[in-house]
C-alpha atoms as a PDB file:
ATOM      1  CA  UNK A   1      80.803 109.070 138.093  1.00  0.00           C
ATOM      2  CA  UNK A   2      81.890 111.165 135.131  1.00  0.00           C
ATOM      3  CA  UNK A   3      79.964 110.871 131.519  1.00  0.00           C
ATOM      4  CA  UNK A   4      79.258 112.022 128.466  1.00  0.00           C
ATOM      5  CA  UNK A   5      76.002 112.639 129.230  1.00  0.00           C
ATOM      6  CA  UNK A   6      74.890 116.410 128.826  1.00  0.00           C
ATOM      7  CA  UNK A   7      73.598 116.258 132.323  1.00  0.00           C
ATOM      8  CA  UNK A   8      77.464 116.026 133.602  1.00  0.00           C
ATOM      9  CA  UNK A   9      78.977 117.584 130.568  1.00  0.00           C
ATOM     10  CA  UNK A  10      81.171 120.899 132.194  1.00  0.00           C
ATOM     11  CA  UNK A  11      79.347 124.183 130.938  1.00  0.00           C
ATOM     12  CA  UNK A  12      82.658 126.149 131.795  1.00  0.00           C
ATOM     13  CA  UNK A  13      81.173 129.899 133.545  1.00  0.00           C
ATOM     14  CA  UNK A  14      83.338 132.558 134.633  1.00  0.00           C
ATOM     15  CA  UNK A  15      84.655 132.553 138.355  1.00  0.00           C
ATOM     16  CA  UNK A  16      85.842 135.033 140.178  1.00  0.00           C
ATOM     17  CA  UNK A  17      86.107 135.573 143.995  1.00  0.00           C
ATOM     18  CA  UNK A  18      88.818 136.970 146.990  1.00  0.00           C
ATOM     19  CA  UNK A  19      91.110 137.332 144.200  1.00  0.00           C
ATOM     20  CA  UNK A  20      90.630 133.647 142.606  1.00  0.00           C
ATOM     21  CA  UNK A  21      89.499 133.714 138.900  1.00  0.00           C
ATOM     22  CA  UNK A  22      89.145 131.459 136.352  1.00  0.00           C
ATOM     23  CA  UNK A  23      86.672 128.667 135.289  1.00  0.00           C
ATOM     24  CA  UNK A  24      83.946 126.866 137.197  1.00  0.00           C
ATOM     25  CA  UNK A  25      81.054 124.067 135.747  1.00  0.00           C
ATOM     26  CA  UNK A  26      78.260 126.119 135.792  1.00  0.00           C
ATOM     27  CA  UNK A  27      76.432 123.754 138.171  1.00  0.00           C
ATOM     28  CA  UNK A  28      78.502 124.290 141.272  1.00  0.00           C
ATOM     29  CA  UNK A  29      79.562 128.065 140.812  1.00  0.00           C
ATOM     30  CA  UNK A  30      76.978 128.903 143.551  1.00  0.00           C
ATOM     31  CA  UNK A  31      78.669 126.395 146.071  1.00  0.00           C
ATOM     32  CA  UNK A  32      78.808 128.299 148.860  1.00  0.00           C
ATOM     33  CA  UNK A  33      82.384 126.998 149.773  1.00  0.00           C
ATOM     34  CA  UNK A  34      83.696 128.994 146.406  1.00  0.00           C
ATOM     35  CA  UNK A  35      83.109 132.307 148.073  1.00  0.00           C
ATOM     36  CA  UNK A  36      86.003 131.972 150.214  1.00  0.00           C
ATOM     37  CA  UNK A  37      88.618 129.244 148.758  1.00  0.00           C
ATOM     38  CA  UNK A  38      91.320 129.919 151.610  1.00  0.00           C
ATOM     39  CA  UNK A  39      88.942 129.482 154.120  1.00  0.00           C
ATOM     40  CA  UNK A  40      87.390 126.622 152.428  1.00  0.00           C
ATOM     41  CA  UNK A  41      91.144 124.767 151.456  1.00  0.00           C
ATOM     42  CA  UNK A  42      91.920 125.322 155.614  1.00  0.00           C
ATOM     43  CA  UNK A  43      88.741 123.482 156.797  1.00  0.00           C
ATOM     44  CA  UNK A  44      89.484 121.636 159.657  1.00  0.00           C
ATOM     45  CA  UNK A  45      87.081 118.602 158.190  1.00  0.00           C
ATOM     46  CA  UNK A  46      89.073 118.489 154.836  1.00  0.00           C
ATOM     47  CA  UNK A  47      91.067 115.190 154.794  1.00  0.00           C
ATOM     48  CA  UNK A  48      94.947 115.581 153.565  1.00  0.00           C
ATOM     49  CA  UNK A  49      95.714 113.090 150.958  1.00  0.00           C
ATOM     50  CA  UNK A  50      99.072 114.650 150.147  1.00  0.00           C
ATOM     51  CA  UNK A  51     100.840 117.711 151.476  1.00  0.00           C
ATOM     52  CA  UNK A  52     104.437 118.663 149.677  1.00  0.00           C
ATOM     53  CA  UNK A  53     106.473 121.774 150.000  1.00  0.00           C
ATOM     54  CA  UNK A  54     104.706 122.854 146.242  1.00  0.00           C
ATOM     55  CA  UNK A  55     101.376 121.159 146.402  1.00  0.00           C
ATOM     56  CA  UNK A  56      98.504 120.059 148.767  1.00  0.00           C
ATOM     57  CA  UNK A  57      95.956 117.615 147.949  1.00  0.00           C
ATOM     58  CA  UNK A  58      92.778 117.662 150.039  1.00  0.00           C
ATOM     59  CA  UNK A  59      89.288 115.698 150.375  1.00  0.00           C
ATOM     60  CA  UNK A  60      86.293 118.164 151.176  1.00  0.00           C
ATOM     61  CA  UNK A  61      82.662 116.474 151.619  1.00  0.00           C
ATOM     62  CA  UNK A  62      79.945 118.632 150.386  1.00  0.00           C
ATOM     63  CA  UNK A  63      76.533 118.463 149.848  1.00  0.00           C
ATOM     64  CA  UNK A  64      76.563 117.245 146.500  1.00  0.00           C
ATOM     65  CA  UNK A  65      79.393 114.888 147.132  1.00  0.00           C
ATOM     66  CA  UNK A  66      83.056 114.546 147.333  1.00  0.00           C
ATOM     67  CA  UNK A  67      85.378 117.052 145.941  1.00  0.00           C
ATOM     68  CA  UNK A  68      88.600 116.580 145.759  1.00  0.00           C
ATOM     69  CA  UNK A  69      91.428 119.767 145.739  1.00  0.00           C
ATOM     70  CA  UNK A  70      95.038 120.384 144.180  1.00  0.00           C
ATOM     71  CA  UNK A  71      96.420 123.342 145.756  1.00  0.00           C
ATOM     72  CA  UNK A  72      99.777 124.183 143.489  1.00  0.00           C
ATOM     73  CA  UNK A  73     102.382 126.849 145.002  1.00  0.00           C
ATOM     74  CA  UNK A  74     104.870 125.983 142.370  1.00  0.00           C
ATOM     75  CA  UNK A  75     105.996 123.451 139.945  1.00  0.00           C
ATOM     76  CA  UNK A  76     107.522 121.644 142.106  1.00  0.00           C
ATOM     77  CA  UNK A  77     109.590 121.257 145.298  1.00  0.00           C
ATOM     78  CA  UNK A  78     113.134 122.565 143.667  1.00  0.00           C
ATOM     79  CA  UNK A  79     111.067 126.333 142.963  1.00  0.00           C
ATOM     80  CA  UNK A  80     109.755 126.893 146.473  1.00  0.00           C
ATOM     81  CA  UNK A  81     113.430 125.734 148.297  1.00  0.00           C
ATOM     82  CA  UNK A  82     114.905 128.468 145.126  1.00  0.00           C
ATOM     83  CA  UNK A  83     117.022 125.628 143.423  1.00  0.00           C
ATOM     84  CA  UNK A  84     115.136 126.169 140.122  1.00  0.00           C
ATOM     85  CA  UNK A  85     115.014 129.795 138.749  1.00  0.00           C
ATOM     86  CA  UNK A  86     114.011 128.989 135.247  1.00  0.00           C
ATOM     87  CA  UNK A  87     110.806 127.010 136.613  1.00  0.00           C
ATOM     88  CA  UNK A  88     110.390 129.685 138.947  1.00  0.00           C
ATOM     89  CA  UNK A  89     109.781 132.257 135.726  1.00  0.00           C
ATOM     90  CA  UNK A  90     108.182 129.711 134.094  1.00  0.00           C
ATOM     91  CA  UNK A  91     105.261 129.475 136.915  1.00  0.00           C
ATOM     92  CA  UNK A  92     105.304 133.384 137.133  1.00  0.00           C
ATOM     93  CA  UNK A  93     104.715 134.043 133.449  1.00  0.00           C
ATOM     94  CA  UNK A  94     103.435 131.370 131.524  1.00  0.00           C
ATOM     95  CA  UNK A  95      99.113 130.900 131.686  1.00  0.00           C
ATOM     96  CA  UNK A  96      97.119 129.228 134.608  1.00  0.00           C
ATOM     97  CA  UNK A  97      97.631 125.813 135.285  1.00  0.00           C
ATOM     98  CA  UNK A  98      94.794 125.406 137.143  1.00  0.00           C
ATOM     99  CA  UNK A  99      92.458 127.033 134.450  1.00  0.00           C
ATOM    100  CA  UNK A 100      94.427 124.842 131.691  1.00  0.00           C
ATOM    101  CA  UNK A 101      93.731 121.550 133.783  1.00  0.00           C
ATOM    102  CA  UNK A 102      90.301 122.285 133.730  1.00  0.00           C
ATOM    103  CA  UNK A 103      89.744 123.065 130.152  1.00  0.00           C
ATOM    104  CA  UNK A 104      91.655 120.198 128.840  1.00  0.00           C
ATOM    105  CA  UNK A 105      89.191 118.142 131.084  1.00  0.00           C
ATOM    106  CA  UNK A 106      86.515 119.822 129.853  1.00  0.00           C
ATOM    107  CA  UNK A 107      87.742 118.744 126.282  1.00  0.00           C
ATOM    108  CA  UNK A 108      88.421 114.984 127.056  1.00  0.00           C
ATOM    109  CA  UNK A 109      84.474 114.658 128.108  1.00  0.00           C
ATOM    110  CA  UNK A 110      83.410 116.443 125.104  1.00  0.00           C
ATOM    111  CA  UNK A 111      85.611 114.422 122.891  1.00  0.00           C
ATOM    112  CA  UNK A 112      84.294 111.057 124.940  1.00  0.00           C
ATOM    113  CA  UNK A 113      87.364 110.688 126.713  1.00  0.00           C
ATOM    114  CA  UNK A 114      86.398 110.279 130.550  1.00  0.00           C
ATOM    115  CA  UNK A 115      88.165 111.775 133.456  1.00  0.00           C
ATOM    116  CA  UNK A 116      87.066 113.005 136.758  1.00  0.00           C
ATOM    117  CA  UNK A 117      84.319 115.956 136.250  1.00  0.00           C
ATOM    118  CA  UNK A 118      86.220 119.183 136.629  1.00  0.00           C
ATOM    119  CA  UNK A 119      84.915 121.749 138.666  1.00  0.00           C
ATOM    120  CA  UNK A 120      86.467 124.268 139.211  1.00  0.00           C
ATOM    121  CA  UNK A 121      89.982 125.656 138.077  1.00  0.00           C
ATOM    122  CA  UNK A 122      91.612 128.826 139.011  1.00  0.00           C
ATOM    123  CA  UNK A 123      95.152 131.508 139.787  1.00  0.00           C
ATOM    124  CA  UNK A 124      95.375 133.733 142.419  1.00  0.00           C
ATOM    125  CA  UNK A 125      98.486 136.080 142.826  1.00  0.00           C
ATOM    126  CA  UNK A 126     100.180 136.073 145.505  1.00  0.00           C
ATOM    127  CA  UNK A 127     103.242 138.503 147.084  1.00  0.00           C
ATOM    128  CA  UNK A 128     104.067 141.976 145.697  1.00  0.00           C
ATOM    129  CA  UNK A 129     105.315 140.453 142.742  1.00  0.00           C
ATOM    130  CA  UNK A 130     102.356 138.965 141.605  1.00  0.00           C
ATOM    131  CA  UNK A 131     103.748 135.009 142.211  1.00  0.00           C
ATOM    132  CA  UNK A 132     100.738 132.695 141.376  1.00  0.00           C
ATOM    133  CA  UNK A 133      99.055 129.989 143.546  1.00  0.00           C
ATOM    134  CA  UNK A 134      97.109 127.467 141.473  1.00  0.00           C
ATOM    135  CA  UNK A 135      94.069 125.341 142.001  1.00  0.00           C
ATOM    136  CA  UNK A 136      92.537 122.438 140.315  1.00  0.00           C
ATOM    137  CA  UNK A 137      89.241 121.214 141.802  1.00  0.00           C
ATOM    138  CA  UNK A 138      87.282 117.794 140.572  1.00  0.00           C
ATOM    139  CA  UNK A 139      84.760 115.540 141.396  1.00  0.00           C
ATOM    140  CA  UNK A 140      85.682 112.307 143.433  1.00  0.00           C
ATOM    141  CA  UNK A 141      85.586 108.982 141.035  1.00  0.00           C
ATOM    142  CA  UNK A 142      84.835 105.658 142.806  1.00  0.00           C
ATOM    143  CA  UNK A 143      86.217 103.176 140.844  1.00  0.00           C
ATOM    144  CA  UNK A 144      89.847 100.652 141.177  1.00  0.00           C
ATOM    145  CA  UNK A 145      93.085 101.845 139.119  1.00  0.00           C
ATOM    146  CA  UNK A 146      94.056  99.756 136.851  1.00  0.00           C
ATOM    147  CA  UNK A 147      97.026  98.536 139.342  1.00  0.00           C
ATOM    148  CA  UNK A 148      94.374  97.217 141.435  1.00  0.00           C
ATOM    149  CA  UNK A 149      92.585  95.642 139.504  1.00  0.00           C
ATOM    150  CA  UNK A 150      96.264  93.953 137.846  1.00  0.00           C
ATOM    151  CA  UNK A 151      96.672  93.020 141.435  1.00  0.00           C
ATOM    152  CA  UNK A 152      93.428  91.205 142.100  1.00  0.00           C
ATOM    153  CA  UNK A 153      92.650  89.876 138.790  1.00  0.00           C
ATOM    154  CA  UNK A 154      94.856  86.849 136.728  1.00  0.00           C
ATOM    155  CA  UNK A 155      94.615  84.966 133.189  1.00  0.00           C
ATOM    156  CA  UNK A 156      92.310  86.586 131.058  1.00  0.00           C
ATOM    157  CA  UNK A 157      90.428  89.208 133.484  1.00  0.00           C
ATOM    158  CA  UNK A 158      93.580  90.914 133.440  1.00  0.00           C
ATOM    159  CA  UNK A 159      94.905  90.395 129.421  1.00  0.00           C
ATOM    160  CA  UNK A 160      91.274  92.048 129.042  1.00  0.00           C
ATOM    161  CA  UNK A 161      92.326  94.742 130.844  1.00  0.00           C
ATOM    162  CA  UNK A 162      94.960  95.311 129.257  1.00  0.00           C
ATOM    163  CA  UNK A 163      93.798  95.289 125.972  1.00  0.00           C
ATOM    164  CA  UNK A 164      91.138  97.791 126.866  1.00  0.00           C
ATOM    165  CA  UNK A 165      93.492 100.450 128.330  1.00  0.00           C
ATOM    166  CA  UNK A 166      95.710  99.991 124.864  1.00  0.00           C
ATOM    167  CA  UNK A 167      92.988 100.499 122.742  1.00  0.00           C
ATOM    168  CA  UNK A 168      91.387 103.421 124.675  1.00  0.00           C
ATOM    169  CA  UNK A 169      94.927 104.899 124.932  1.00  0.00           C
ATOM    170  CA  UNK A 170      94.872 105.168 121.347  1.00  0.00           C
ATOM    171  CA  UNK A 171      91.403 106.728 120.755  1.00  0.00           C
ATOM    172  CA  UNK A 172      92.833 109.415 123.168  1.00  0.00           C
ATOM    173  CA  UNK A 173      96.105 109.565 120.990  1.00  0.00           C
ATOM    174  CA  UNK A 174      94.098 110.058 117.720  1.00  0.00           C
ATOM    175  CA  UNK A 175      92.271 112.670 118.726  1.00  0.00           C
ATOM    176  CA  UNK A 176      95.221 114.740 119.748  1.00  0.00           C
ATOM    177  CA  UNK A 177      95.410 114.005 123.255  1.00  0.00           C
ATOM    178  CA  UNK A 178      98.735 113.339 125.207  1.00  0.00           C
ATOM    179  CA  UNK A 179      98.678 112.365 128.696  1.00  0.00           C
ATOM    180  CA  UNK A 180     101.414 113.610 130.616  1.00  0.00           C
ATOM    181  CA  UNK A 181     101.596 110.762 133.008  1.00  0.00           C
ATOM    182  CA  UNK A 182     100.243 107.480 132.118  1.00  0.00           C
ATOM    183  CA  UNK A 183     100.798 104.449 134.855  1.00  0.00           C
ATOM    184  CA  UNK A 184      98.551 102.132 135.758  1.00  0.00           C
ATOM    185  CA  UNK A 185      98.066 103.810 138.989  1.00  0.00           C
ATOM    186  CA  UNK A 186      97.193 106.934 137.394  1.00  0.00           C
ATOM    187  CA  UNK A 187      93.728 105.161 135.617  1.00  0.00           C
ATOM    188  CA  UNK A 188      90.560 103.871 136.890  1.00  0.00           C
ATOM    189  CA  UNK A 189      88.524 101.340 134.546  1.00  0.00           C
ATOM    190  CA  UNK A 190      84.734 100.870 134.942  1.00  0.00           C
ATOM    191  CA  UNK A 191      84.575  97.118 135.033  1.00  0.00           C
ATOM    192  CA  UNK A 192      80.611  97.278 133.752  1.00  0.00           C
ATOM    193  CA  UNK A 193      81.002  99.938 131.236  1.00  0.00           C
ATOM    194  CA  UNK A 194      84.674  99.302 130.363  1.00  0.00           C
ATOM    195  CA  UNK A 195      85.059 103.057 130.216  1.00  0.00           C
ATOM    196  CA  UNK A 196      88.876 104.060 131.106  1.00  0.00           C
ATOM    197  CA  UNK A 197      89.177 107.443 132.933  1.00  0.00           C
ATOM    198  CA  UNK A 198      92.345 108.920 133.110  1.00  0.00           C
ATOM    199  CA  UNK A 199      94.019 110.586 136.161  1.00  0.00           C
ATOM    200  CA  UNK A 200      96.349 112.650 137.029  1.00  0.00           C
ATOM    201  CA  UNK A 201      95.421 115.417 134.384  1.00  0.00           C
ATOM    202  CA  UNK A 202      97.916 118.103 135.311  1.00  0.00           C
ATOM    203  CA  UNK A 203     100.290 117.536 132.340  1.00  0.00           C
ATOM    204  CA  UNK A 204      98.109 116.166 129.974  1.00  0.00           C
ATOM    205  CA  UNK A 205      97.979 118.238 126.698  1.00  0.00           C
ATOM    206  CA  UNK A 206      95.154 118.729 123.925  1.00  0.00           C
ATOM    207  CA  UNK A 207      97.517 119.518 120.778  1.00  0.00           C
ATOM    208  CA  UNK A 208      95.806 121.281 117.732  1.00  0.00           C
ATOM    209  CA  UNK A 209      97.330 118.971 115.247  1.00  0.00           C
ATOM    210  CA  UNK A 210      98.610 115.510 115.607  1.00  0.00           C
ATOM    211  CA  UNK A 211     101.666 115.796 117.855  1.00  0.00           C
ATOM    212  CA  UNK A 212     105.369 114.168 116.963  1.00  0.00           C
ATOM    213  CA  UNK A 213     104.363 110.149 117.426  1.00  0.00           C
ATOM    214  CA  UNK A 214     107.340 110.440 120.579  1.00  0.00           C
ATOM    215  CA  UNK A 215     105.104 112.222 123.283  1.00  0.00           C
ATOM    216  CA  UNK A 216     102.589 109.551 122.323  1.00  0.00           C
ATOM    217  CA  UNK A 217     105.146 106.498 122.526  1.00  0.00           C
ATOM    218  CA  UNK A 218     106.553 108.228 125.518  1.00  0.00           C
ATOM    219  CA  UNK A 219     102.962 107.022 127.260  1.00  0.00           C
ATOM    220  CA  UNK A 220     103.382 103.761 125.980  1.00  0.00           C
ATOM    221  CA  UNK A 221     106.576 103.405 127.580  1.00  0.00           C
ATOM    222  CA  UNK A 222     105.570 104.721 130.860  1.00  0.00           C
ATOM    223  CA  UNK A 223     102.815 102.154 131.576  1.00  0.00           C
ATOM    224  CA  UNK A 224     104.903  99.024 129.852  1.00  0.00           C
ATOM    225  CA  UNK A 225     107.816 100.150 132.334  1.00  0.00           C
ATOM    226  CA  UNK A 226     105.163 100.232 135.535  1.00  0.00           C
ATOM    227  CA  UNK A 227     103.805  96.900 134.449  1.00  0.00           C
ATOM    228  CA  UNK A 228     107.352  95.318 134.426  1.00  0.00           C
ATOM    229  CA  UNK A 229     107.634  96.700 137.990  1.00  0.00           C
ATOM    230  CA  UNK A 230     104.408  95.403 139.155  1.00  0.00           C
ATOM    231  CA  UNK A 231     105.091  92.169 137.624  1.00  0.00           C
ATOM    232  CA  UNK A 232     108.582  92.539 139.702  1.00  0.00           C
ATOM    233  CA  UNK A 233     110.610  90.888 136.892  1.00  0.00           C
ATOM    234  CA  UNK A 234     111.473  91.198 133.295  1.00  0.00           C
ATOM    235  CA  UNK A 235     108.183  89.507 131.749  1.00  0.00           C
ATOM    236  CA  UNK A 236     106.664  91.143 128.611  1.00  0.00           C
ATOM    237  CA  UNK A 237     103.739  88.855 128.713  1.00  0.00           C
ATOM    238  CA  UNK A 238     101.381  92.035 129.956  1.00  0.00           C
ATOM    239  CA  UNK A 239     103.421  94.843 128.188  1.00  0.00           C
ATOM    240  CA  UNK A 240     102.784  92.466 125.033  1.00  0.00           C
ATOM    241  CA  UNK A 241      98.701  92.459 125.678  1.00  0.00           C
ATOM    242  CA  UNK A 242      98.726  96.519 126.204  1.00  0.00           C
ATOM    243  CA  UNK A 243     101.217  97.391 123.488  1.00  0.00           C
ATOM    244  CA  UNK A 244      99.672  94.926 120.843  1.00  0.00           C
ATOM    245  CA  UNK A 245      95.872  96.295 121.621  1.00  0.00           C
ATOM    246  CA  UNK A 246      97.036  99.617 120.943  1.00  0.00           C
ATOM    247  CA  UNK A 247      98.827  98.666 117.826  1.00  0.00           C
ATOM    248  CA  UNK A 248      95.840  97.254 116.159  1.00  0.00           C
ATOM    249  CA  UNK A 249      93.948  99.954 116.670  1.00  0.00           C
ATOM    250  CA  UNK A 250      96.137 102.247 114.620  1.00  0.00           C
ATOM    251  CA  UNK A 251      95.924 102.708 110.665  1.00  0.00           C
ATOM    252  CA  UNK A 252      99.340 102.096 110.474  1.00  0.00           C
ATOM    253  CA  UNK A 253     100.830  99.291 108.125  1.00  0.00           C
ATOM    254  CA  UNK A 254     102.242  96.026 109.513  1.00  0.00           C
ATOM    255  CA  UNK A 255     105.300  97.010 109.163  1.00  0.00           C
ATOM    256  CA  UNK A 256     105.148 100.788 111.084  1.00  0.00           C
ATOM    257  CA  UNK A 257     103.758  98.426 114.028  1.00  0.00           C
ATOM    258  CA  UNK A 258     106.579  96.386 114.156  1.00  0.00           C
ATOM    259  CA  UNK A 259     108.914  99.083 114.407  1.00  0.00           C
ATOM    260  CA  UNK A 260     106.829 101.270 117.067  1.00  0.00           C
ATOM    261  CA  UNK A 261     106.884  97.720 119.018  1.00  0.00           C
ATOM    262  CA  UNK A 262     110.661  97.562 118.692  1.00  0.00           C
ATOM    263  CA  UNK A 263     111.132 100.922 119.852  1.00  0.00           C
ATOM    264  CA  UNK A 264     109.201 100.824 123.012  1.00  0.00           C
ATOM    265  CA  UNK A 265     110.601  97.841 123.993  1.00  0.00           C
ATOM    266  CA  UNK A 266     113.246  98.883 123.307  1.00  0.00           C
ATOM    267  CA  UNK A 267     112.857 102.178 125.729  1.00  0.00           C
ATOM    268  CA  UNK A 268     111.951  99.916 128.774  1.00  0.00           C
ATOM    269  CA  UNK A 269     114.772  97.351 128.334  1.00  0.00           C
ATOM    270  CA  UNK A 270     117.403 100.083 128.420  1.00  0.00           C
ATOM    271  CA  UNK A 271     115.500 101.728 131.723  1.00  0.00           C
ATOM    272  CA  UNK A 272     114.734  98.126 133.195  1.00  0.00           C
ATOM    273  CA  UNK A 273     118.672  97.251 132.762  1.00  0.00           C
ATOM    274  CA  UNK A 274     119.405 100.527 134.454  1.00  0.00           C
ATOM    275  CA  UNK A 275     116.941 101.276 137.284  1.00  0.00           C
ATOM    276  CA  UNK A 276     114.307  98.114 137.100  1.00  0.00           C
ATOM    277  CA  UNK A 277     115.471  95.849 139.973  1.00  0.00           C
ATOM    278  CA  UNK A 278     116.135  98.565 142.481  1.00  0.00           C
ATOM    279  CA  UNK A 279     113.024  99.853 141.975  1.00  0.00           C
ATOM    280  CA  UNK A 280     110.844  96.902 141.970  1.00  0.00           C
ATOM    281  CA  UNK A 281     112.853  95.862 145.266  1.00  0.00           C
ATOM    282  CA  UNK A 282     111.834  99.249 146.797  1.00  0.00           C
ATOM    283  CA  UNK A 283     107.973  99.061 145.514  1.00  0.00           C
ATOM    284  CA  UNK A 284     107.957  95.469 147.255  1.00  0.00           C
ATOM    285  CA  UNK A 285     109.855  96.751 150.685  1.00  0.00           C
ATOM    286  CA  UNK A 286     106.610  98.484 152.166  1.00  0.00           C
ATOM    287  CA  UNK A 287     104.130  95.414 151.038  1.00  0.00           C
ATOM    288  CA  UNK A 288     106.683  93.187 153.226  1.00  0.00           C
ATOM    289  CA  UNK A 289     106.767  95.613 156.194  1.00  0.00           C
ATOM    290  CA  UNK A 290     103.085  95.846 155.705  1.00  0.00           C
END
């Protein structure tokens, strides 16, 4: 389980092997899997957790535990079937995503903010044009999303819950952080140490000044709208707990949080009205079938 301790703290070291470079923690560069990464991502023991025309997800057991890797052709489906050229250019020229997924990890530990431990992130080019093939590699967590544990837990287990992913959420917003996906399903929450580690890192952005307030309301709005579809109805009673958590953890005056309140809700009304019952009907179809 990822800490802050400097015994699991990422000491980033150079990596570069069969064409792969970029970053490793400095206590797994001599893996012996690293040496060859194709091989190693075609292992006939490596479990598939999700395989899509412009990523692969796999489960490798090693010696020293669980790793889990994200194997990124593209940015997403639309580039590799040659729908999207601008997103096609924008993988080909713009910096490693694999390297930048690492090092914003690395950041989140070092600012306190827990995640899975990153261990290795790196581009190799591919084709005579030089198209890159990213890879994000991190330690397994073992601990229930926060969905779950909504799912199991009632009454106040689950306002407290709540309230801790608000006020954690903003912690990570004040110190610059944005995560570019925030559901419930996309955060795990240490019951004993009520740590919150976030998931799902791919998007998530370390900004060197405090970003425009929307990318940070824009994750408040995500999870609110999730929790209205895992409720399966139109009940604010745990977007309320979340939103109101995070709220009083800011330095902002009474009257700032009443708007920001207003806003969001007003942001997941407007998508509820439009796409809420359709989709909460679809989430429950495979439960039923189940």
């Amino acid at each position: 389980m990822t800490s802050t301790d400097r015994s699991t703290m990422p000491t980033p070291a150079p990596f570069h092997a069969h064409g792969w470079y970029g970053w490793v923690h400095a206590d797994w560069q001599d893996l012996p899997a690293f040496q060859d990464i194709d091989a190693w991502l075609q292992e006939h023991s490596a479990k598939i957790i999700l395989d899509m025309p412009c990523r692969t997800i796999t489960r490798h057991q090693t010696d020293r535990g669980a790793l889990y890797a994200k194997y990124m052709r593209a940015k997403n489906d639309g580039v590799i079937k040659n729908r999207e050229m601008l997103s096609h250019l924008r993988w080909t020229v713009l910096p490693s995503r694999g390297q930048r997924i690492f090092l914003t990890c690395s950041a989140m530990l070092r600012k306190g903010h827990f995640c899975p431990l990153p261990v290795l992130g790196a581009r190799c080019r591919r084709g005579p044009w030089g198209y890159p093939h990213e890879l994000f590699v991190s330690a397994e967590l073992v601990q229930p999303t926060v969905e779950e544990l909504l799912q199991t837990l009632a009454g106040p287990a689950r306002e407290d819950i709540l309230t801790r992913c608000g006020a954690e959420l903003q912690r990570f917003h004040a110190d610059h952080f944005v995560h570019g996906d925030f559901l419930p399903r996309n955060a795990c929450l240490d019951t004993a140490t009520h740590r919150l580690f976030y998931l799902d890192n791919d998007r998530t952005r370390l900004w060197p000044c405090p970003p425009p307030f929307l990318c940070q309301r824009r994750n408040l709005a995500q999870f609110c709208y999730n929790l209205l579809l895992q409720a399966g109805c139109y009940d604010l009673a745990m977007p309320n707990a979340f939103l109101n958590a995070y709220l009083l953890a800011t330095p902002w005056t009474e009257k700032r949080r009443e708007t920001e309140y207003q806003r969001v809700v007003t942001q997941i009304t407007t998508r509820w009205q439009r796409f809420g019952e359709k989709e909460a009907a679809r989430l429950k179809r495979p439960a039923k079938q189940a």
